[in-house]
PDB file of N, CA and C in Angstrom:
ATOM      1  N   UNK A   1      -2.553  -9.175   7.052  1.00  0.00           N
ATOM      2  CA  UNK A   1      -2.526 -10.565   7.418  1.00  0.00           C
ATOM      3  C   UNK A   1      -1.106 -11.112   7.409  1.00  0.00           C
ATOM      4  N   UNK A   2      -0.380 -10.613   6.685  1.00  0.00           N
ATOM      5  CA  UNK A   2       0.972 -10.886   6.607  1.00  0.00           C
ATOM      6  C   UNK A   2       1.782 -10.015   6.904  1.00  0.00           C
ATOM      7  N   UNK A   3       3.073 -10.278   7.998  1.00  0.00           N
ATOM      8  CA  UNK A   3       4.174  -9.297   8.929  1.00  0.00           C
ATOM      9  C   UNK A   3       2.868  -9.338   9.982  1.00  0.00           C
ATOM     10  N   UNK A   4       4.128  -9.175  10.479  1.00  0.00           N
ATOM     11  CA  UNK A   4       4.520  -8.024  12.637  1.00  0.00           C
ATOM     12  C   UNK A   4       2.828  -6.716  12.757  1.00  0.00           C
ATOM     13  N   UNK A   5       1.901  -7.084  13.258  1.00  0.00           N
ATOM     14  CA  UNK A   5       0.948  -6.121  13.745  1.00  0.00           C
ATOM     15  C   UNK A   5       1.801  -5.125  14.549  1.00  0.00           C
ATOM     16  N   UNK A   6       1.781  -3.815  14.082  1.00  0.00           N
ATOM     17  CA  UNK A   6       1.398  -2.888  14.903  1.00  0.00           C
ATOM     18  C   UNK A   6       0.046  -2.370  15.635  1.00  0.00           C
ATOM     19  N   UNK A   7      -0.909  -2.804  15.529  1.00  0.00           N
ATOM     20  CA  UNK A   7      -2.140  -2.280  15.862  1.00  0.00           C
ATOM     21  C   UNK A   7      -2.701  -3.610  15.780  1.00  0.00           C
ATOM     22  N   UNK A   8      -3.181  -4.369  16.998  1.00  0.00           N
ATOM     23  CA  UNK A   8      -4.521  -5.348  16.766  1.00  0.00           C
ATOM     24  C   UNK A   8      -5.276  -4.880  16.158  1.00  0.00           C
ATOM     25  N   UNK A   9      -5.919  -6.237  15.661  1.00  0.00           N
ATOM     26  CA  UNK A   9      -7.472  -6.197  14.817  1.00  0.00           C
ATOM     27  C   UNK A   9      -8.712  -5.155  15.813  1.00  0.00           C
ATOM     28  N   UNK A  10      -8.671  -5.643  16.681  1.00  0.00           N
ATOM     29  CA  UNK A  10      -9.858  -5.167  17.799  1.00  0.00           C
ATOM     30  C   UNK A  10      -9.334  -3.965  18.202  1.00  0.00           C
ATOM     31  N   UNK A  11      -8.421  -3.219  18.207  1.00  0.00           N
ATOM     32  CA  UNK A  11      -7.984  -2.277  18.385  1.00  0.00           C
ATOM     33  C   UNK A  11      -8.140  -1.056  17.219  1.00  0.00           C
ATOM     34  N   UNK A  12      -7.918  -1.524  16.037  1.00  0.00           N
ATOM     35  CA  UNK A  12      -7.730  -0.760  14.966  1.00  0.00           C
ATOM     36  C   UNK A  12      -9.567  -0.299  14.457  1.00  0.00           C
ATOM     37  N   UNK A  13     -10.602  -1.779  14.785  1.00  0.00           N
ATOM     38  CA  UNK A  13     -11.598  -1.580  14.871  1.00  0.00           C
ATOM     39  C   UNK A  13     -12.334  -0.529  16.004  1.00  0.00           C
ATOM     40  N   UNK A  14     -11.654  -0.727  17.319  1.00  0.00           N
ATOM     41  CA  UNK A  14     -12.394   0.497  18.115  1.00  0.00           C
ATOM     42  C   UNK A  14     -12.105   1.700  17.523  1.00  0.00           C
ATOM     43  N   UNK A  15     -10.790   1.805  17.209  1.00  0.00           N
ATOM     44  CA  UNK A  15     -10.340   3.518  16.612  1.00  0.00           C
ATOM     45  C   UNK A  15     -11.568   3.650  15.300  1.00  0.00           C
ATOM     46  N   UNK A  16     -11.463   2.954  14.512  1.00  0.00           N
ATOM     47  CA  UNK A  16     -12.429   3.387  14.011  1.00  0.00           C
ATOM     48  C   UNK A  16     -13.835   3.967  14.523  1.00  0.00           C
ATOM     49  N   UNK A  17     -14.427   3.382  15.403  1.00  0.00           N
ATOM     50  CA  UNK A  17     -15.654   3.478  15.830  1.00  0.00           C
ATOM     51  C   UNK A  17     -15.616   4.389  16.569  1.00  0.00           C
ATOM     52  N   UNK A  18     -14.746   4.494  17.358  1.00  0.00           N
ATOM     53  CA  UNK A  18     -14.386   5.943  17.884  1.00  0.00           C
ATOM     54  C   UNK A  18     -14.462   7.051  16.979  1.00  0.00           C
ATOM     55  N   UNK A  19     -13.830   7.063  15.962  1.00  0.00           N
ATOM     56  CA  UNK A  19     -13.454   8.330  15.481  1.00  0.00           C
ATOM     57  C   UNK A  19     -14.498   8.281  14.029  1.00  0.00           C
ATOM     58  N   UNK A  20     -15.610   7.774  13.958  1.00  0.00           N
ATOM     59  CA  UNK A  20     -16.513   7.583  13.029  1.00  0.00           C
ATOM     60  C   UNK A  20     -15.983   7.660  11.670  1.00  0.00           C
ATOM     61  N   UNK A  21     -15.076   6.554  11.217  1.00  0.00           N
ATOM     62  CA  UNK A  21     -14.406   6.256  10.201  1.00  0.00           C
ATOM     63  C   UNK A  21     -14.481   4.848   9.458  1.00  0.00           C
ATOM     64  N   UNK A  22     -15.289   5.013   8.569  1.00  0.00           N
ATOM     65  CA  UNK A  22     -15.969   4.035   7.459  1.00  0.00           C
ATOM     66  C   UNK A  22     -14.797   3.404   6.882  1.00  0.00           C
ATOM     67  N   UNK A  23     -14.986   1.995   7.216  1.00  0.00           N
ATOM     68  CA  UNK A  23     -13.646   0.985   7.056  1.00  0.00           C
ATOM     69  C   UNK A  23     -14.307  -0.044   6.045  1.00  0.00           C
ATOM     70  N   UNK A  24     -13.711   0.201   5.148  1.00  0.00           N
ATOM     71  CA  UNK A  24     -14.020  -0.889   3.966  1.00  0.00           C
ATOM     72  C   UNK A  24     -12.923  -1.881   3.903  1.00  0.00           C
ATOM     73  N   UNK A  25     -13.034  -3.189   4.036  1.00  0.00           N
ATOM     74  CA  UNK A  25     -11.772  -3.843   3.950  1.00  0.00           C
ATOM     75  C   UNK A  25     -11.986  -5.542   3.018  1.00  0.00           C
ATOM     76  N   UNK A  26     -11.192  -5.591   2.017  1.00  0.00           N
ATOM     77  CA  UNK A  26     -10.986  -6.413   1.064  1.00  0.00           C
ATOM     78  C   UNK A  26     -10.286  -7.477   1.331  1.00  0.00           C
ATOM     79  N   UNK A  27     -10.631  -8.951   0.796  1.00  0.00           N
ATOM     80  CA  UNK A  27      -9.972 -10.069   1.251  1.00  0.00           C
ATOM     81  C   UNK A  27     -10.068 -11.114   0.137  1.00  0.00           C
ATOM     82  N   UNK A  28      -9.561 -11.387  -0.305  1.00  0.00           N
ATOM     83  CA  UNK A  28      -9.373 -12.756  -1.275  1.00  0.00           C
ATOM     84  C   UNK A  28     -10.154 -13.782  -1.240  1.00  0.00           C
ATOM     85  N   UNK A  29     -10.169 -14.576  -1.562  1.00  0.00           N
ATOM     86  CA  UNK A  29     -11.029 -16.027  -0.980  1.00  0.00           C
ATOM     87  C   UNK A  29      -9.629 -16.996  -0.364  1.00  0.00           C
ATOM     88  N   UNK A  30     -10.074 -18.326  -0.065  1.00  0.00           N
ATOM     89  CA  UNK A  30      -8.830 -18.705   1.013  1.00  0.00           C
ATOM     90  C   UNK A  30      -7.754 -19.390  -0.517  1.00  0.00           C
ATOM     91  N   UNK A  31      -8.432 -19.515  -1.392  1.00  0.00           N
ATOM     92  CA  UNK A  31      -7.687 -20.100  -2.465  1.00  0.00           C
ATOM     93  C   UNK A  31      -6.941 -19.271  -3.282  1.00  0.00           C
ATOM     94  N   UNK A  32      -7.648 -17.925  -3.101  1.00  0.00           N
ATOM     95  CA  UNK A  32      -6.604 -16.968  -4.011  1.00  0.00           C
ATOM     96  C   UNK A  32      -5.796 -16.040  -2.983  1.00  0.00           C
ATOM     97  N   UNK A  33      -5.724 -16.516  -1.553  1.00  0.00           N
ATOM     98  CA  UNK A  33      -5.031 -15.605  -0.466  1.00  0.00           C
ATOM     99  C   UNK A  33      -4.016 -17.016   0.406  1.00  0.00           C
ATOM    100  N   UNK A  34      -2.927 -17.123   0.278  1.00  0.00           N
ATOM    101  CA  UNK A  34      -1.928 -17.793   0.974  1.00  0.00           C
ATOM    102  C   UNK A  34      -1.642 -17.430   2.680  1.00  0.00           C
ATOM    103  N   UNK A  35      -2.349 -16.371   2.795  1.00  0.00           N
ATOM    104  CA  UNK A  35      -2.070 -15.752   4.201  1.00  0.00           C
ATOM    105  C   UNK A  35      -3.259 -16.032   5.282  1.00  0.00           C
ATOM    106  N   UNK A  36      -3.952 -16.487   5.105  1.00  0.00           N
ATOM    107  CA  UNK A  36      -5.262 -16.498   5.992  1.00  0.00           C
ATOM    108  C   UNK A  36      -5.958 -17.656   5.794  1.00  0.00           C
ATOM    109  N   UNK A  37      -6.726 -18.285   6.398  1.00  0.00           N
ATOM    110  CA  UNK A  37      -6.996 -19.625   6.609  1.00  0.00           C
ATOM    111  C   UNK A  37      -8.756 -19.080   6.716  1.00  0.00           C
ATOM    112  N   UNK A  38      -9.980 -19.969   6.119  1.00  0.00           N
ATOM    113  CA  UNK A  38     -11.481 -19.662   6.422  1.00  0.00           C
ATOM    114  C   UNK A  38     -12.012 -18.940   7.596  1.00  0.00           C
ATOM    115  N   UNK A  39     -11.053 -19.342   8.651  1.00  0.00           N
ATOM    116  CA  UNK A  39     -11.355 -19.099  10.381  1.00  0.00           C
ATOM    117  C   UNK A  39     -11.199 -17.561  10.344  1.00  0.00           C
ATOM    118  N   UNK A  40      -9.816 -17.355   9.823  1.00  0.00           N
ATOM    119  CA  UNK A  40      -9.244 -16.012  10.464  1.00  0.00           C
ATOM    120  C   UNK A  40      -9.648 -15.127   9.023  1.00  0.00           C
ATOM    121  N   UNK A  41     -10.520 -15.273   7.926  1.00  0.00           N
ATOM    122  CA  UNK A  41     -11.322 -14.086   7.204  1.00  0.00           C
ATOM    123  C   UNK A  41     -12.579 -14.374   7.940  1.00  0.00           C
ATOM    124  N   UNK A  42     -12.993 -15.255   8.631  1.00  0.00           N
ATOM    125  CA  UNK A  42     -14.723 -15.115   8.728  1.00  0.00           C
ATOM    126  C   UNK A  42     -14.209 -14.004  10.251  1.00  0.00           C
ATOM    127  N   UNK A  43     -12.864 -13.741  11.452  1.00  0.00           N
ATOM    128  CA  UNK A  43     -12.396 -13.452  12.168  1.00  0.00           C
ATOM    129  C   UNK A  43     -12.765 -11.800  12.164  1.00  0.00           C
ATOM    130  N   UNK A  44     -11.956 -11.866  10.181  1.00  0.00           N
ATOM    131  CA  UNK A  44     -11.843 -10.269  10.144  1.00  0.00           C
ATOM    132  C   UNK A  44     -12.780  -9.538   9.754  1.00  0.00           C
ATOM    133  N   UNK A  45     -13.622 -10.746   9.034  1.00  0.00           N
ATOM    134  CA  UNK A  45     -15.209  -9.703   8.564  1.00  0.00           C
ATOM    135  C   UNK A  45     -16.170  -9.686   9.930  1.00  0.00           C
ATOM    136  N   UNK A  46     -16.091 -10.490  10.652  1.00  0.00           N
ATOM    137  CA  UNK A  46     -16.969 -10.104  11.959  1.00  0.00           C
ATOM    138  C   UNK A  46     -16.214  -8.854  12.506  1.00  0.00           C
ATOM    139  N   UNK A  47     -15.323  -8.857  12.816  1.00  0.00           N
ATOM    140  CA  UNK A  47     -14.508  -7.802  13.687  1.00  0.00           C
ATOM    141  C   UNK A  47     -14.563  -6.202  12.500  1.00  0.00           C
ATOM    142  N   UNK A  48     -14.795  -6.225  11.491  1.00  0.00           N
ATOM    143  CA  UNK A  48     -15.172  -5.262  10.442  1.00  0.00           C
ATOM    144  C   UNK A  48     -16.260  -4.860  10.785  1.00  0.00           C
ATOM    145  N   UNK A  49     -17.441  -5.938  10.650  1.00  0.00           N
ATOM    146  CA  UNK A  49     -18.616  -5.308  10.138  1.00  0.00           C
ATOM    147  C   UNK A  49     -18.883  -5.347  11.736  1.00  0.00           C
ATOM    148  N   UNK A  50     -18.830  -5.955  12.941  1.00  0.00           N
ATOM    149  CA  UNK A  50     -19.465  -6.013  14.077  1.00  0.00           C
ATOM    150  C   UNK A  50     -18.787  -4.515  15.009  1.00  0.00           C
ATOM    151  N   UNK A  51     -17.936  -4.915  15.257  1.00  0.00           N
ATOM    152  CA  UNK A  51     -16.806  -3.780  15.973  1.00  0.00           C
ATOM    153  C   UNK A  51     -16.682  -2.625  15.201  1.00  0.00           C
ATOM    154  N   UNK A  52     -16.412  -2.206  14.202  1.00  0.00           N
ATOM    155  CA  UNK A  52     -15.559  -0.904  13.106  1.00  0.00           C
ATOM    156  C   UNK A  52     -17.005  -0.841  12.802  1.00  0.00           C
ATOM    157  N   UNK A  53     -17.967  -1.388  12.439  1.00  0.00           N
ATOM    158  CA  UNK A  53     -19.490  -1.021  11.553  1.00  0.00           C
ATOM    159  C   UNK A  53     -19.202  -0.815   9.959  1.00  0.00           C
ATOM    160  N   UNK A  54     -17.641  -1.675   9.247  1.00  0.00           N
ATOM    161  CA  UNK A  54     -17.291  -1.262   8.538  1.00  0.00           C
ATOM    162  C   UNK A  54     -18.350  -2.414   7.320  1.00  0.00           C
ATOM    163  N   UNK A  55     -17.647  -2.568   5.952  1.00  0.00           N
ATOM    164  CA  UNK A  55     -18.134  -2.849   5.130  1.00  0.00           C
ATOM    165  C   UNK A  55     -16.643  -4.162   4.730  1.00  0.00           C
ATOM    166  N   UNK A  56     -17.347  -5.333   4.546  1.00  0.00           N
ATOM    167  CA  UNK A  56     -16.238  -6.459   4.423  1.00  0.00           C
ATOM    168  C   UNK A  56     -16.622  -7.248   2.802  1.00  0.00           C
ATOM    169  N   UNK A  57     -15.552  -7.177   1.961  1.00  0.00           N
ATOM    170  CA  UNK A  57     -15.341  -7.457   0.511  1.00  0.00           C
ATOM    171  C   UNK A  57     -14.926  -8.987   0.356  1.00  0.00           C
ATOM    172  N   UNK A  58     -15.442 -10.063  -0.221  1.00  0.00           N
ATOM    173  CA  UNK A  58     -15.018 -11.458  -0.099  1.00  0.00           C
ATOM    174  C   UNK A  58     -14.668 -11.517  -1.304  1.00  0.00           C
ATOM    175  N   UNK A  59     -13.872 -12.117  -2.210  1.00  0.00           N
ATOM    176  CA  UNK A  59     -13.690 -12.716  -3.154  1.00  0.00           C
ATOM    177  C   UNK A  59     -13.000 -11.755  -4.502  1.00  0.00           C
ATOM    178  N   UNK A  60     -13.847 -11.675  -5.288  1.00  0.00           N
ATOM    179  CA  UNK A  60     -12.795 -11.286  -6.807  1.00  0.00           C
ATOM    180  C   UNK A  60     -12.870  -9.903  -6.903  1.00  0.00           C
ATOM    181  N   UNK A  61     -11.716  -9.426  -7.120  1.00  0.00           N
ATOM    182  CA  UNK A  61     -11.841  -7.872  -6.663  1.00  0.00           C
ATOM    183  C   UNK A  61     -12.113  -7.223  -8.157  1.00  0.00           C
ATOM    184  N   UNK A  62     -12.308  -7.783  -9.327  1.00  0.00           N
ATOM    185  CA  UNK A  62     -12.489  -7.101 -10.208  1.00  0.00           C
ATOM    186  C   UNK A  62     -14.252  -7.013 -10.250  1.00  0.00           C
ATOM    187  N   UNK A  63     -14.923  -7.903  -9.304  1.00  0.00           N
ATOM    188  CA  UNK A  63     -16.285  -8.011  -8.913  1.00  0.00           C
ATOM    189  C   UNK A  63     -16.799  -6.997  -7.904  1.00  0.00           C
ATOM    190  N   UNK A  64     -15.852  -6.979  -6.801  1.00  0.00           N
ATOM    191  CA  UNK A  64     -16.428  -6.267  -5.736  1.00  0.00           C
ATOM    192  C   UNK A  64     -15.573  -4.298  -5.957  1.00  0.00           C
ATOM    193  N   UNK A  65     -14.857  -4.243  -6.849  1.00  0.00           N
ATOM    194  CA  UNK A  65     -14.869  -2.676  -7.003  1.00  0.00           C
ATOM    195  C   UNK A  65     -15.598  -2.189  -7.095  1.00  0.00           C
ATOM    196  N   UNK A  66     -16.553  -2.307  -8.091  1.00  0.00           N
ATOM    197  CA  UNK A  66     -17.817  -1.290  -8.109  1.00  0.00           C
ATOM    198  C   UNK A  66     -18.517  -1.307  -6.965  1.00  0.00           C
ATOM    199  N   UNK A  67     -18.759  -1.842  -6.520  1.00  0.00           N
ATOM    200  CA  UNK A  67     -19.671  -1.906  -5.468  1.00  0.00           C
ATOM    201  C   UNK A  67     -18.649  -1.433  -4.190  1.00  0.00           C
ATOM    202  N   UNK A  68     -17.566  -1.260  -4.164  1.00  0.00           N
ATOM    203  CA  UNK A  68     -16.802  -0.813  -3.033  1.00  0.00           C
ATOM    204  C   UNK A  68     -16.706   1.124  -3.186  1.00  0.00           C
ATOM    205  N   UNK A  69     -16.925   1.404  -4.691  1.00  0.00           N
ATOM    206  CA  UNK A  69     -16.572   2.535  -5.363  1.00  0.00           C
ATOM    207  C   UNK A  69     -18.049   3.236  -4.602  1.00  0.00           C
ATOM    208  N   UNK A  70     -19.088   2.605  -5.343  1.00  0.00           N
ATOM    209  CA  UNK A  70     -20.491   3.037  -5.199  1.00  0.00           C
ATOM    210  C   UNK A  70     -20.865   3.083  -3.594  1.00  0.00           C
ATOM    211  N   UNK A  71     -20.418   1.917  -2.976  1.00  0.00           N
ATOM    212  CA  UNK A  71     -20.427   2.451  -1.071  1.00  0.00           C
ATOM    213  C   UNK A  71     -19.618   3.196  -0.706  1.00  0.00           C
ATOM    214  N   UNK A  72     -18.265   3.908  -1.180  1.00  0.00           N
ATOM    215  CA  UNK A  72     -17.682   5.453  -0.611  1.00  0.00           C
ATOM    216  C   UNK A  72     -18.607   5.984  -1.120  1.00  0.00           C
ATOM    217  N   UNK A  73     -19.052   6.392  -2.576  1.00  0.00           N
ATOM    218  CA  UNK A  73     -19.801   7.450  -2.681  1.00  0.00           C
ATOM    219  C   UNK A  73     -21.041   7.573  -2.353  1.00  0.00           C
ATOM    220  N   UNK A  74     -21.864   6.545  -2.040  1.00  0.00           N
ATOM    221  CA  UNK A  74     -22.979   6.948  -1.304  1.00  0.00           C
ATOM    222  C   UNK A  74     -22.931   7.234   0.378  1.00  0.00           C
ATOM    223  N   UNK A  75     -21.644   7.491   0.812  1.00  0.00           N
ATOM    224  CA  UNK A  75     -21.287   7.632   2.179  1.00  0.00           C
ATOM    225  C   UNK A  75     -21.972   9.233   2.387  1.00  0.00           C
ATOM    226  N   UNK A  76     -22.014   9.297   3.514  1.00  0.00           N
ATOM    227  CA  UNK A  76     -22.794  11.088   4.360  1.00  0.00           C
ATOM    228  C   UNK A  76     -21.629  11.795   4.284  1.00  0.00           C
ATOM    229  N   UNK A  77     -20.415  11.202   4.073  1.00  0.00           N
ATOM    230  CA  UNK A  77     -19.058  11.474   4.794  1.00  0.00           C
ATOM    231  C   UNK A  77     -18.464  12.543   3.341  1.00  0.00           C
ATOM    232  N   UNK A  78     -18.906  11.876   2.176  1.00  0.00           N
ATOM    233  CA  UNK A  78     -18.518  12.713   1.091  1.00  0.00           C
ATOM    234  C   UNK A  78     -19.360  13.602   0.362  1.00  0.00           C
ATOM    235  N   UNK A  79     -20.474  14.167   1.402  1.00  0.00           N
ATOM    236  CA  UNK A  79     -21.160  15.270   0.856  1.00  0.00           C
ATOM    237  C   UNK A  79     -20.762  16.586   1.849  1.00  0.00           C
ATOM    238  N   UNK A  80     -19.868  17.206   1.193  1.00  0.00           N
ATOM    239  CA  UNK A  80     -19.191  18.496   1.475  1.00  0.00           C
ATOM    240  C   UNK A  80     -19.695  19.607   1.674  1.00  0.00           C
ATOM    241  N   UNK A  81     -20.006  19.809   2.672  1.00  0.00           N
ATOM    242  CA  UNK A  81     -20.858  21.717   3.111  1.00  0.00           C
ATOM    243  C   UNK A  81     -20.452  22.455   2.508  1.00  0.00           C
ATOM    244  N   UNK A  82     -18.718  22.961   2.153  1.00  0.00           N
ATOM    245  CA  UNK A  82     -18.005  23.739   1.526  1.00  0.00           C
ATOM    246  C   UNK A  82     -17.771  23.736  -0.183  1.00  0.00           C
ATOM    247  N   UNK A  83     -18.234  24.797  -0.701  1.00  0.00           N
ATOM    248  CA  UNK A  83     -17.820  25.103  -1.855  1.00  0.00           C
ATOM    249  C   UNK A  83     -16.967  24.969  -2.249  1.00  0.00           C
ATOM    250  N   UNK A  84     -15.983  24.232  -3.677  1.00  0.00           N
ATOM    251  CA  UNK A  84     -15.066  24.806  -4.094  1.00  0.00           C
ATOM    252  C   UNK A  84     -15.032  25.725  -4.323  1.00  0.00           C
ATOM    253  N   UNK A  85     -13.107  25.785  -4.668  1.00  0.00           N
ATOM    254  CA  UNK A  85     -12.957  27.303  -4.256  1.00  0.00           C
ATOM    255  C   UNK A  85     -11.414  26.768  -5.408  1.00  0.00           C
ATOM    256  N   UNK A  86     -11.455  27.673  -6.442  1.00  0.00           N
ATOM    257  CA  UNK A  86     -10.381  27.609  -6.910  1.00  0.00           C
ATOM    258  C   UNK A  86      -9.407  29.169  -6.964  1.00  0.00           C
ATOM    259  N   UNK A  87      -8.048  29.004  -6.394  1.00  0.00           N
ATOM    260  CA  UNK A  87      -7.068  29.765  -6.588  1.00  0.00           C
ATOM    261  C   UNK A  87      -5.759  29.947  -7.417  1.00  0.00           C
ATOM    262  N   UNK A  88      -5.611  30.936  -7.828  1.00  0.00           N
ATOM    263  CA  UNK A  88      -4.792  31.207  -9.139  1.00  0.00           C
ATOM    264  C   UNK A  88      -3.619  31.787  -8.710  1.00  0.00           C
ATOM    265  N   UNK A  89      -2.467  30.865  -8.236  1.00  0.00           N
ATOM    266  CA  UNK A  89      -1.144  31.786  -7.725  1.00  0.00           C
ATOM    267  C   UNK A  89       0.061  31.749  -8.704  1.00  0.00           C
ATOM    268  N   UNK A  90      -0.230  31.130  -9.632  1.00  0.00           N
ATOM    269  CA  UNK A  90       0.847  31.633 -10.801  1.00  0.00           C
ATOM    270  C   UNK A  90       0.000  32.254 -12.117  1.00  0.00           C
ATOM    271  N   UNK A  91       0.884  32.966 -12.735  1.00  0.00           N
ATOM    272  CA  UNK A  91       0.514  33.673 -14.054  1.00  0.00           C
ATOM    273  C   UNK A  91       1.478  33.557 -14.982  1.00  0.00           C
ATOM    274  N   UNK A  92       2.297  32.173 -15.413  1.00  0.00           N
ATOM    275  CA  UNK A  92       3.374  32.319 -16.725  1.00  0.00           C
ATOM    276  C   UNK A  92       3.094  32.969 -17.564  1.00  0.00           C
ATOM    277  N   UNK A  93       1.763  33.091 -18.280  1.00  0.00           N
ATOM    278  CA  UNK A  93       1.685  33.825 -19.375  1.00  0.00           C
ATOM    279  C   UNK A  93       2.055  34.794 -19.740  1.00  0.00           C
ATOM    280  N   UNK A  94       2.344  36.172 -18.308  1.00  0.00           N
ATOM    281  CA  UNK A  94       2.892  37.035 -18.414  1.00  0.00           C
ATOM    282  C   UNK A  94       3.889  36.868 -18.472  1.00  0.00           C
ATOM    283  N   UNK A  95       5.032  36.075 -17.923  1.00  0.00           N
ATOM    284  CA  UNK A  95       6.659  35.763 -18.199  1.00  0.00           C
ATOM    285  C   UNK A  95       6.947  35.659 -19.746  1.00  0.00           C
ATOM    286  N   UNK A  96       5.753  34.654 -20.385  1.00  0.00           N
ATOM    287  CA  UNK A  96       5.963  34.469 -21.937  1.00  0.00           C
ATOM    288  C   UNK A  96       5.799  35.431 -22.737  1.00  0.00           C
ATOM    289  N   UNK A  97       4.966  36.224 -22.136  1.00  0.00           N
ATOM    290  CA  UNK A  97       4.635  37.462 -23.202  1.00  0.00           C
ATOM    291  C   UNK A  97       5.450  38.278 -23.113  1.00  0.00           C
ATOM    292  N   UNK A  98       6.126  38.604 -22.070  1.00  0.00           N
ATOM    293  CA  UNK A  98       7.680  39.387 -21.595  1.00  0.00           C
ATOM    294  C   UNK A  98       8.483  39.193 -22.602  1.00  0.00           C
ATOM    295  N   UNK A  99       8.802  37.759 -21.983  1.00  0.00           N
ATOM    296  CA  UNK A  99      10.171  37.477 -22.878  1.00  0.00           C
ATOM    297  C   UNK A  99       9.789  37.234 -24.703  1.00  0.00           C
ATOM    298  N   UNK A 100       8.756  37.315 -25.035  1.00  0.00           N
ATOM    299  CA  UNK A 100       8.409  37.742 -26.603  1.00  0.00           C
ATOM    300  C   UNK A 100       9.086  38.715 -27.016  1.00  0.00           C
ATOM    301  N   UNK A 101       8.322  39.780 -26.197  1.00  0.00           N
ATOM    302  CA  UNK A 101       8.417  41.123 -26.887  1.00  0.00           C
ATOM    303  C   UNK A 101       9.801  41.346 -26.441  1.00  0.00           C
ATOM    304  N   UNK A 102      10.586  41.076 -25.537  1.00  0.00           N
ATOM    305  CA  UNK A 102      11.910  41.390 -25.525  1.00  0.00           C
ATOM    306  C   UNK A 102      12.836  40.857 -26.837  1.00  0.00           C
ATOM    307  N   UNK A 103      12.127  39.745 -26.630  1.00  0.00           N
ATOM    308  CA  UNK A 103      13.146  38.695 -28.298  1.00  0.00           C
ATOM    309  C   UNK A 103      12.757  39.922 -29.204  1.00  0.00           C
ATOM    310  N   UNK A 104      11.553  39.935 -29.704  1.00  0.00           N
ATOM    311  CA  UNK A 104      11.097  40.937 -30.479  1.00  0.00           C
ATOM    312  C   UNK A 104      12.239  42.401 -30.464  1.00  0.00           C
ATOM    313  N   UNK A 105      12.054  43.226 -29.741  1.00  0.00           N
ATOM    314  CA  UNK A 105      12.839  44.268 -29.596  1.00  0.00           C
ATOM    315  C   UNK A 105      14.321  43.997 -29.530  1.00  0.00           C
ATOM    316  N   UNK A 106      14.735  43.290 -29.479  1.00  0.00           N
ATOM    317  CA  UNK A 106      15.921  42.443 -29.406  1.00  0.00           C
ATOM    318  C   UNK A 106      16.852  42.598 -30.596  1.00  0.00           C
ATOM    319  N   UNK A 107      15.675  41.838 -31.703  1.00  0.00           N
ATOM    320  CA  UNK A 107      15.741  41.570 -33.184  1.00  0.00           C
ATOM    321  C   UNK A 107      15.310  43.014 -33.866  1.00  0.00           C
ATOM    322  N   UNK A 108      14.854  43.577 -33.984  1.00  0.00           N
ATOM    323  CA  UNK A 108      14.515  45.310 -34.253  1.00  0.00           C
ATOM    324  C   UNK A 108      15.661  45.813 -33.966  1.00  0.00           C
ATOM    325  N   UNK A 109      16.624  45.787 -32.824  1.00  0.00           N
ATOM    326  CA  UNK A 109      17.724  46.548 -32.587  1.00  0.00           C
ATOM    327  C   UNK A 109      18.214  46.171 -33.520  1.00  0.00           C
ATOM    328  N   UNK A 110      18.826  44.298 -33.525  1.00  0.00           N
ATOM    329  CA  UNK A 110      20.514  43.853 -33.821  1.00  0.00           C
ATOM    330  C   UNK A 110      20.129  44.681 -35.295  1.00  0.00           C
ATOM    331  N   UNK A 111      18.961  44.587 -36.322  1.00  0.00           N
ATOM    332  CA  UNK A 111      19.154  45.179 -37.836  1.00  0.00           C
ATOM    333  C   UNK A 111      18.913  45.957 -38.002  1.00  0.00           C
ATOM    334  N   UNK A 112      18.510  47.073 -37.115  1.00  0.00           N
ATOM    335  CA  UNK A 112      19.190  48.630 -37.357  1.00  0.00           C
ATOM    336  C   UNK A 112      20.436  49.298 -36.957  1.00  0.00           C
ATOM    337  N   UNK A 113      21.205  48.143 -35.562  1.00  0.00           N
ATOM    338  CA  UNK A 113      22.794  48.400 -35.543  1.00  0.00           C
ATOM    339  C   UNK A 113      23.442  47.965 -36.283  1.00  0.00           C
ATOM    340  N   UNK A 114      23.431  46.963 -37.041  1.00  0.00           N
ATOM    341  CA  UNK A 114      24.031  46.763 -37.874  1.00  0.00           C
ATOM    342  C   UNK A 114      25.276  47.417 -39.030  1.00  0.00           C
ATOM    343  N   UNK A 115      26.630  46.671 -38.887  1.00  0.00           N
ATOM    344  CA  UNK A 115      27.195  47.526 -39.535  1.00  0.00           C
ATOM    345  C   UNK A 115      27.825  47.052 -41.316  1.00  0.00           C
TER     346      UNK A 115
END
């Protein structure tokens, strides 16, 4: 709402809808937001929820998190066909255990050279 648009409203909403991308978008009320006037949030939640098919947040955001949290995760979008899969490409432990036994053998030498 505030600065230079790169992307219209109605624009940023087709891409969404195009590219089936769940747009959640958050807004203040007009008293706790200096940037937007009643007209131009009732503007952006139509153009959200009508155009994008997104999901539009009014007021106190320590109110509407959960409920913004609980609509990603009940989305289709975050149930994953693919298994994790975890990969293991370092092994320090072996570096540490190296350089042990070297200290080790190290100390075994210096007090049998000893003069």
């Amino acid at each position: 709402m505030a600065g230079t648009e790169t992307v219209t409203l109605d624009e940023a909403c087709s891409l969404c809808k195009q590219y089936n991308i769940n747009l959640y978008a958050y807004c203040p009320t007009t008293e706790m937001n200096m940037y937007a006037s009643d007209k131009e949030i009732e503007e952006y939640k139509n153009a959200i929820e009508k155009k994008a098919g997104g999901k539009f947040y009014l007021g106190d955001i320590d109110k509407n998190m959960s409920n913004i949290v609980n609509e990603i995760k009940n989305t289709k979008k975050t149930l994953l066909k693919t298994s994790k899969k975890t990969y293991v490409t370092d092994h320090p432990e072996i570096f540490f255990v190296s350089i042990i036994i070297i200290f080790l053998i190290l100390i075994v030498l210096e007090k049998r050279i000893r003069i």
